[in-house]
Each structure stands twice: as C-alpha cells, then as structure tokens.
N, C-alpha and C. Protein backbone atom coordinates (compact mmCIF):
# COMPACT_ATOMS: atom_id res chain seq x y z
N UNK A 1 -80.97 -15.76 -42.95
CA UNK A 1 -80.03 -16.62 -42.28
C UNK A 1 -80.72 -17.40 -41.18
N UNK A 2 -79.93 -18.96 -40.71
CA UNK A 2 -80.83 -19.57 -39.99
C UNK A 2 -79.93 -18.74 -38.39
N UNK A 3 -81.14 -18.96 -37.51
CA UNK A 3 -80.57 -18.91 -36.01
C UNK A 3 -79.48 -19.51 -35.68
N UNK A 4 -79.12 -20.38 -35.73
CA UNK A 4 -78.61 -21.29 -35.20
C UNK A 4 -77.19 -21.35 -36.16
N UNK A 5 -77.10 -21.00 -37.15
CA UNK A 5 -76.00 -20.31 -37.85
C UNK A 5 -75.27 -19.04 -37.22
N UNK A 6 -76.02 -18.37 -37.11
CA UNK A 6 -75.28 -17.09 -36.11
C UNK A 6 -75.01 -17.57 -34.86
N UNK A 7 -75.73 -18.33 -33.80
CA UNK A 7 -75.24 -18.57 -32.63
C UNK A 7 -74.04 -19.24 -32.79
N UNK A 8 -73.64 -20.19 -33.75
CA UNK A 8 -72.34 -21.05 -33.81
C UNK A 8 -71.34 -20.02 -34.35
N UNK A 9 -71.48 -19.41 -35.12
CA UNK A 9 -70.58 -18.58 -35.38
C UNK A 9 -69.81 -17.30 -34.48
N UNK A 10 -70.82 -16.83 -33.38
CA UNK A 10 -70.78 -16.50 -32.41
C UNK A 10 -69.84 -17.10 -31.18
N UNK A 11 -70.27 -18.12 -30.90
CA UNK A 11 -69.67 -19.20 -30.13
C UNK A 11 -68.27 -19.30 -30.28
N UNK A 12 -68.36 -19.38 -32.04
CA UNK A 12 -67.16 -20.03 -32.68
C UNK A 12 -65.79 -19.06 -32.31
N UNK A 13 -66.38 -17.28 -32.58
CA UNK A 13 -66.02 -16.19 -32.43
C UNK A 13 -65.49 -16.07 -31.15
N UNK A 14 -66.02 -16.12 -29.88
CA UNK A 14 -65.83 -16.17 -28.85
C UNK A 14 -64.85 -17.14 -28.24
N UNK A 15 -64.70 -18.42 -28.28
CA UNK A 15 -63.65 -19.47 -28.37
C UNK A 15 -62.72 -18.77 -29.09
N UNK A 16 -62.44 -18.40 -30.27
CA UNK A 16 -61.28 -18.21 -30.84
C UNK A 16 -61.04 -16.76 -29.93
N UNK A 17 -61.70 -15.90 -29.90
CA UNK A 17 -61.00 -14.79 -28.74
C UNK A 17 -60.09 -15.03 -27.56
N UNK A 18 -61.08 -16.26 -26.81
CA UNK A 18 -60.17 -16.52 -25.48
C UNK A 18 -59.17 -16.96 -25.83
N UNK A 19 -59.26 -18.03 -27.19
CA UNK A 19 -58.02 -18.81 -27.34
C UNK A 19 -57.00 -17.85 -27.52
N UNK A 20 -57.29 -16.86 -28.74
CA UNK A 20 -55.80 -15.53 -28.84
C UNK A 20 -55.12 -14.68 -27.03
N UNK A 21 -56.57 -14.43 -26.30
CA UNK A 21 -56.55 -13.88 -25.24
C UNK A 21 -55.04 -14.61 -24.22
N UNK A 22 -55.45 -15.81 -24.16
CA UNK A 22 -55.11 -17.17 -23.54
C UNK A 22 -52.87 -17.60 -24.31
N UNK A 23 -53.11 -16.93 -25.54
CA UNK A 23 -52.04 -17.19 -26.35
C UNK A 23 -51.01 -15.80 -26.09
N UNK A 24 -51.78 -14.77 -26.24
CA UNK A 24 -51.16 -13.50 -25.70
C UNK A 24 -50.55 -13.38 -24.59
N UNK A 25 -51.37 -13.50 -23.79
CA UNK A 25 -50.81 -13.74 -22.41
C UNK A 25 -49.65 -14.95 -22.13
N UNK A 26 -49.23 -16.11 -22.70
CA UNK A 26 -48.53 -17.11 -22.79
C UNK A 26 -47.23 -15.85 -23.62
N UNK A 27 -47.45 -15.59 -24.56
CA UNK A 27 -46.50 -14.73 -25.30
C UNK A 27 -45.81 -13.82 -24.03
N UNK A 28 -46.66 -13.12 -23.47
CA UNK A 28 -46.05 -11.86 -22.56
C UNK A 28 -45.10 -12.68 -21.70
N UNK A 29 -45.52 -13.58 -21.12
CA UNK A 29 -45.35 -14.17 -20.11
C UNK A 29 -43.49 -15.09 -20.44
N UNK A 30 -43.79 -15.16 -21.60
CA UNK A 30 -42.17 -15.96 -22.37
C UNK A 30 -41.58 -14.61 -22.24
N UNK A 31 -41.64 -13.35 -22.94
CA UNK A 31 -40.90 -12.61 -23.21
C UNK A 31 -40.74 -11.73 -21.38
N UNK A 32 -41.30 -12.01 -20.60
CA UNK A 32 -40.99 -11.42 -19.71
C UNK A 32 -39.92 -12.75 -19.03
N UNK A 33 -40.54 -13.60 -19.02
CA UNK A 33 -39.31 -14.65 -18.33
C UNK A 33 -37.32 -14.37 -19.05
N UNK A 34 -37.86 -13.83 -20.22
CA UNK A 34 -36.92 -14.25 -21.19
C UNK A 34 -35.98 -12.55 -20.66
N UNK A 35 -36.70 -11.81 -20.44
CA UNK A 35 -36.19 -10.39 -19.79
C UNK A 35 -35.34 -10.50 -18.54
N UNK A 36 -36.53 -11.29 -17.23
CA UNK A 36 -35.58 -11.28 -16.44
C UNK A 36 -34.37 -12.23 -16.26
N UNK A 37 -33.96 -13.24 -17.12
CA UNK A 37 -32.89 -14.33 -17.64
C UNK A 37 -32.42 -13.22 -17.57
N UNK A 38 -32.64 -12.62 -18.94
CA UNK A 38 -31.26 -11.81 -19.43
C UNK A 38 -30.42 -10.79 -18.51
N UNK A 39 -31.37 -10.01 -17.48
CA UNK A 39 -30.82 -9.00 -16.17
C UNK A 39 -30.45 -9.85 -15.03
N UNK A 40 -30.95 -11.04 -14.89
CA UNK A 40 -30.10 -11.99 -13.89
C UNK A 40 -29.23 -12.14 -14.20
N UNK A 41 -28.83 -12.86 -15.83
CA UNK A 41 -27.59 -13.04 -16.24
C UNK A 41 -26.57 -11.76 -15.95
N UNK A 42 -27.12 -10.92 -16.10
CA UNK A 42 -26.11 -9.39 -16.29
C UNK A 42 -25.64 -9.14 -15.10
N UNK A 43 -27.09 -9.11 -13.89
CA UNK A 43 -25.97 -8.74 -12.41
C UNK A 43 -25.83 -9.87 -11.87
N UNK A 44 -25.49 -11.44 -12.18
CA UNK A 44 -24.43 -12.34 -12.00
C UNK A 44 -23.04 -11.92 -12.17
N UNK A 45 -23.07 -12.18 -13.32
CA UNK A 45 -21.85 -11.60 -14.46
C UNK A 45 -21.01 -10.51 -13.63
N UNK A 46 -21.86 -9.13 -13.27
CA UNK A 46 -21.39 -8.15 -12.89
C UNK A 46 -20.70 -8.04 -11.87
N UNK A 47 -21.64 -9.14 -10.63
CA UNK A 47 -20.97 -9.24 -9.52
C UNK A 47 -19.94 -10.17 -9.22
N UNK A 48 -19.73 -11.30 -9.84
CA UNK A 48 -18.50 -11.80 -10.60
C UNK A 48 -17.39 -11.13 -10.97
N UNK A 49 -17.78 -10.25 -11.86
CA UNK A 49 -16.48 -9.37 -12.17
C UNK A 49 -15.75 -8.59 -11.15
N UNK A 50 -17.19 -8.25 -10.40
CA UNK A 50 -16.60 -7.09 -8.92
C UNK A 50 -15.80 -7.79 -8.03
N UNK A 51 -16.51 -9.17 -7.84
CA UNK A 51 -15.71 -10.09 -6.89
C UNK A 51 -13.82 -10.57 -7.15
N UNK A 52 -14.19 -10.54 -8.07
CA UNK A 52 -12.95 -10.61 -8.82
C UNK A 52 -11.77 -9.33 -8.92
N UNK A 53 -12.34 -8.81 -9.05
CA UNK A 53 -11.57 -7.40 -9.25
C UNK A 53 -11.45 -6.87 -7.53
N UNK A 54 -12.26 -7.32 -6.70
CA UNK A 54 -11.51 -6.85 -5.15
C UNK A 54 -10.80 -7.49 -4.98
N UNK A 55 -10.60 -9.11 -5.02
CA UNK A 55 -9.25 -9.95 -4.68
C UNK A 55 -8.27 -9.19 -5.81
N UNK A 56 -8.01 -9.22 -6.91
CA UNK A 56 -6.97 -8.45 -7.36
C UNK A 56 -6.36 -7.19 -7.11
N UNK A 57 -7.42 -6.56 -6.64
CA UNK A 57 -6.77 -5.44 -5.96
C UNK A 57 -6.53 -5.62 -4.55
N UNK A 58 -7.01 -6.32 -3.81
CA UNK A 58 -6.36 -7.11 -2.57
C UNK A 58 -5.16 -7.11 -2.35
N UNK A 59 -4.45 -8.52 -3.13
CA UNK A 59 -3.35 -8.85 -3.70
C UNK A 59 -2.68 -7.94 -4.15
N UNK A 60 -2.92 -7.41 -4.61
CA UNK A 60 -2.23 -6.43 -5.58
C UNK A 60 -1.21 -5.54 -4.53
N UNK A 61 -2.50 -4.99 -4.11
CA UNK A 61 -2.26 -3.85 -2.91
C UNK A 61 -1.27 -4.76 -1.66
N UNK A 62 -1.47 -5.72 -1.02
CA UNK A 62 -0.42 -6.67 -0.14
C UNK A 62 0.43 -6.91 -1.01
N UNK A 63 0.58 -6.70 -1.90
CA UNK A 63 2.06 -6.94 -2.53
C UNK A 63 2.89 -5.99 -2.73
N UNK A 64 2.21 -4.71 -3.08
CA UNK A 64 2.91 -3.41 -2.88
C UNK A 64 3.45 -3.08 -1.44
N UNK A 65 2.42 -3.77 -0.82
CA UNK A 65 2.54 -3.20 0.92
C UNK A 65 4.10 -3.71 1.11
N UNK A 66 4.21 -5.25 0.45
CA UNK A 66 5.26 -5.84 1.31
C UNK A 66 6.42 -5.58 0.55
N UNK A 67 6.33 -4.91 -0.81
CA UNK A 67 7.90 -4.72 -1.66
C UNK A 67 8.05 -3.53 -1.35
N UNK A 68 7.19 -2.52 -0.77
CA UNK A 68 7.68 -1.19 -0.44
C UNK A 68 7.99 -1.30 1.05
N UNK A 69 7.62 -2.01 2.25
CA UNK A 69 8.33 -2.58 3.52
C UNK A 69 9.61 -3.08 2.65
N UNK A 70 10.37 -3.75 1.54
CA UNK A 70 11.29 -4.32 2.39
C UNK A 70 12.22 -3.49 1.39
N UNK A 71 12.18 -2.85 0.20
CA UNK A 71 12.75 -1.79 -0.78
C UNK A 71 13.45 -0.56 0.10
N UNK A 72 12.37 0.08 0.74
CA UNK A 72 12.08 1.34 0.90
C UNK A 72 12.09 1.99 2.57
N UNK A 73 11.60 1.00 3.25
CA UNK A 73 11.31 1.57 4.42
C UNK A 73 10.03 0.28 5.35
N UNK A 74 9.57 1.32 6.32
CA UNK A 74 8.11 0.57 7.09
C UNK A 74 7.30 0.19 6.74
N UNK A 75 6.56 -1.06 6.66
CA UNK A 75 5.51 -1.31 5.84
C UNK A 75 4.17 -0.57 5.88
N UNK A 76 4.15 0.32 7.62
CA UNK A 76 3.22 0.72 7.72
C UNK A 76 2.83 2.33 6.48
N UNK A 77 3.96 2.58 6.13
CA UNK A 77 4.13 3.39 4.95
C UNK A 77 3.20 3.35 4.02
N UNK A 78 3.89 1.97 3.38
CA UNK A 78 2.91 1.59 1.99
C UNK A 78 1.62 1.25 2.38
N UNK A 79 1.46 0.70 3.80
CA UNK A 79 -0.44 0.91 3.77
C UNK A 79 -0.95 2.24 3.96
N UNK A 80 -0.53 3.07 4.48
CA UNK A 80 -0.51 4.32 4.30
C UNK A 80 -0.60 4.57 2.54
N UNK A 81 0.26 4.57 1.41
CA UNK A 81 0.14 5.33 0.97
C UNK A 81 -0.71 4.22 -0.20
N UNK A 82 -0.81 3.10 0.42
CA UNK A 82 -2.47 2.25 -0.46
C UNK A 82 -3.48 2.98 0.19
N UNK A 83 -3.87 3.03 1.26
CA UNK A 83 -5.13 3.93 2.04
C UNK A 83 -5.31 5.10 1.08
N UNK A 84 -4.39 5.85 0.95
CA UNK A 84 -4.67 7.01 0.17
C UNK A 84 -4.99 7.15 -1.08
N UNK A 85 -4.08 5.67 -2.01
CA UNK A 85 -4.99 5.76 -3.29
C UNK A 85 -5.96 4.89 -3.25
N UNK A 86 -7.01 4.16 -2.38
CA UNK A 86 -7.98 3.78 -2.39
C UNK A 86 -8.76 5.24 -2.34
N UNK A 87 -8.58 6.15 -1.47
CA UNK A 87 -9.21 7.05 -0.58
C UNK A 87 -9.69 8.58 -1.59
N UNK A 88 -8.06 8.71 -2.59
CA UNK A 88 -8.73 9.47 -3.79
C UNK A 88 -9.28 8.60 -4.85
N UNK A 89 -9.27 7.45 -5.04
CA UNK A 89 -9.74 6.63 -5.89
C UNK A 89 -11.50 6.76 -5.70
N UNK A 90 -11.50 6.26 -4.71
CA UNK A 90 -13.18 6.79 -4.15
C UNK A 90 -13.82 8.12 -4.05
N UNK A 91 -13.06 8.82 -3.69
CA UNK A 91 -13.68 10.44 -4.12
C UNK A 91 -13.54 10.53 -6.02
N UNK A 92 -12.57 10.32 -6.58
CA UNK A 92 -13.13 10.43 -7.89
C UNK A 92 -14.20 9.95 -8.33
N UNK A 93 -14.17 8.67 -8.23
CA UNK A 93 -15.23 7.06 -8.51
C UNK A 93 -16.68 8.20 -8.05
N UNK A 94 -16.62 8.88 -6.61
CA UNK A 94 -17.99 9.32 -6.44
C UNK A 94 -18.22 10.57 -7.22
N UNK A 95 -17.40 11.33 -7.46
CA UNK A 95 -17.76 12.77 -8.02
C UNK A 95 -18.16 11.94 -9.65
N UNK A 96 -17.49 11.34 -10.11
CA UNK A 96 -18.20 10.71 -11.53
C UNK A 96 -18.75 9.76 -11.86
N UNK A 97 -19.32 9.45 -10.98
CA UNK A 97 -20.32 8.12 -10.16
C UNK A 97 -21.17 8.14 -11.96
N UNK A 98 -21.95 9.21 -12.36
CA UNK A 98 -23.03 9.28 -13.27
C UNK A 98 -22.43 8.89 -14.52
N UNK A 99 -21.40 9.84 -15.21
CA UNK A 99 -20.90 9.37 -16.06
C UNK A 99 -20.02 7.60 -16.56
N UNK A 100 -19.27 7.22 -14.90
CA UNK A 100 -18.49 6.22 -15.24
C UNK A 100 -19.71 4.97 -14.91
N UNK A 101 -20.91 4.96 -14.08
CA UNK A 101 -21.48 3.42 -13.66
C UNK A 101 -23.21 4.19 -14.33
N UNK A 102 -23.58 4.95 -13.78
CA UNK A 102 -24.81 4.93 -13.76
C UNK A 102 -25.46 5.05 -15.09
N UNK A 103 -24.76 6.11 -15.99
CA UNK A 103 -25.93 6.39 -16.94
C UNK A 103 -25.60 5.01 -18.03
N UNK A 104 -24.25 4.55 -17.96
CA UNK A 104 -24.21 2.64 -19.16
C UNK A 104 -25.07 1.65 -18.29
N UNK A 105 -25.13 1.87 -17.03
CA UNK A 105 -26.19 0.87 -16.49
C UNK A 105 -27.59 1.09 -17.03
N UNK A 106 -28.47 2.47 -16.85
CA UNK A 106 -29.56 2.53 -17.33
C UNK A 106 -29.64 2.27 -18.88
N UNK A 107 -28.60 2.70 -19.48
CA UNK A 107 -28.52 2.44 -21.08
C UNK A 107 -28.65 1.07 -21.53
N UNK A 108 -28.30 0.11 -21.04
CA UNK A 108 -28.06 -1.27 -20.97
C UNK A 108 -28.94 -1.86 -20.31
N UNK A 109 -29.90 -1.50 -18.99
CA UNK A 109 -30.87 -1.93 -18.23
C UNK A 109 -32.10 -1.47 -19.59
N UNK A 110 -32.34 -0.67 -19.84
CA UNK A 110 -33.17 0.10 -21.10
C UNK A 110 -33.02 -0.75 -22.08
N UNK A 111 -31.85 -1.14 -22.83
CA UNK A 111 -31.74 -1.61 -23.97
C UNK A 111 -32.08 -3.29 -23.48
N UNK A 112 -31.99 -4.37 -22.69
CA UNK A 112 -32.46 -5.52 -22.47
C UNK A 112 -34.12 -5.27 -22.15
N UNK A 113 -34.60 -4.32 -21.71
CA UNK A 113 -35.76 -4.34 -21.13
C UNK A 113 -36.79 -3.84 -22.51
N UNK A 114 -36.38 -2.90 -22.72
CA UNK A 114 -37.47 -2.24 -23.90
C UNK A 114 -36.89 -2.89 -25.34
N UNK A 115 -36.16 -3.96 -25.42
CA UNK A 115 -35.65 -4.60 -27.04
C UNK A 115 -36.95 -5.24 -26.88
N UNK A 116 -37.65 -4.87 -29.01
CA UNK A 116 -38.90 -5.41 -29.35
C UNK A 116 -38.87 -6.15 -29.56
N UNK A 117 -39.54 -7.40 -29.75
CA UNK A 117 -39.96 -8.43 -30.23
C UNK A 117 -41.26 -8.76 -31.25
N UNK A 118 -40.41 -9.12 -32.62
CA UNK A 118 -40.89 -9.50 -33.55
C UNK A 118 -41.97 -10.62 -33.30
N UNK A 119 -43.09 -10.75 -33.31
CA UNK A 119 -43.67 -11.60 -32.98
C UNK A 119 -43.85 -13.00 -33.90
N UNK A 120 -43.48 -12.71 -35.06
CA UNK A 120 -43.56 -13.45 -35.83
C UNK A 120 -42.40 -14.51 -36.03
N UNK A 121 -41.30 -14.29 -35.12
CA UNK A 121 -40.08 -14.88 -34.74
C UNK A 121 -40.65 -16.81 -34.19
C-alpha cells in the first residue's frame, strides 16, 4: 500500500469521527431542550390549575360564608366552620401527601425524563 493512501484514509477517519462526535452532541442537546419544554410545560400547566382552583375555592368558601350568615345565623360561624374544613382538609392532604401528590409526580417527572428516543425518528 502507498503512504499516502493510509494517511488520507486516516484523516478521512478522523474528520468523520468529529463530525459523528459534533452530531451526537447536537442530538443530546435537542433531546434535552425537548425534555425541559416538556417539564416547563407541565409545572406551567400545574400551577395554572392550582391558581385556579384557590380562586374557586375562595369564592366558593365567601359564598358559603355569606348564605350561612344570612340562612342560619353569624357569619362569623361559617368562617369558623370554613377554617375547620380547610384545617382537616390539610391534615388529611398532609398525612397522604405520598400517595395523593408525590409518588404521580415522580411517576410522571420519570416518565417525561427517562422516555427513549428512537434515534432513527
């Protein structure tokens, strides 16, 4: 074989490495952008929903306040007895904190994060 045949081929070898090297890294780099989209999107979304769901229970709750003031009795009553189901509402919410938020969050944080990608896509 001539010299100068192996050095180009060499060369040639080496260029095409960086180039895959160079392409890989472009790959990671999509699928990681494309990861954190998807968990931005999720705790947008999420905190949206939360936001949402305190004004309704807001409302909700001042509306009870004021039909049980004018039904029933004192209004200071019905905030009284909203205080209290906020108050066991939150001791439940915490004693099953794992089952009702935490372990579908990691399941769902897991399942956007570790979903494979076909590369050939």
């Amino acid at each position: 074989m001539e010299p100068g045949k192996i050095s180009d081929n060499f060369s040639s070898l080496t260029e095409n490495v960086k180039d895959y090297i160079d392409l890989r890294i472009d790959y990671f780099k999509l699928v990681l952008t494309e990861k954190l989209a998807r968990l931005t999107s999720f705790f947008l979304v999420a905190i949206i929903f939360f936001i949402l769901a305190m004004f309704l229970l807001l409302f909700l709750s001042l509306a009870f306040i004021f039909w049980f003031g004018e039904e029933f009795g004192p209004t200071w009553l019905g905030v009284l007895i909203v205080t209290t189901v906020y108050v066991l509402g939150g001791v439940i919410i915490y004693l099953k904190r794992n089952t009702l938020f935490i372990n579908h969050l990691v399941s769902h944080l897991t399942k956007i994060l570790m979903e494979e990608h076909n590369e050939n896509e």
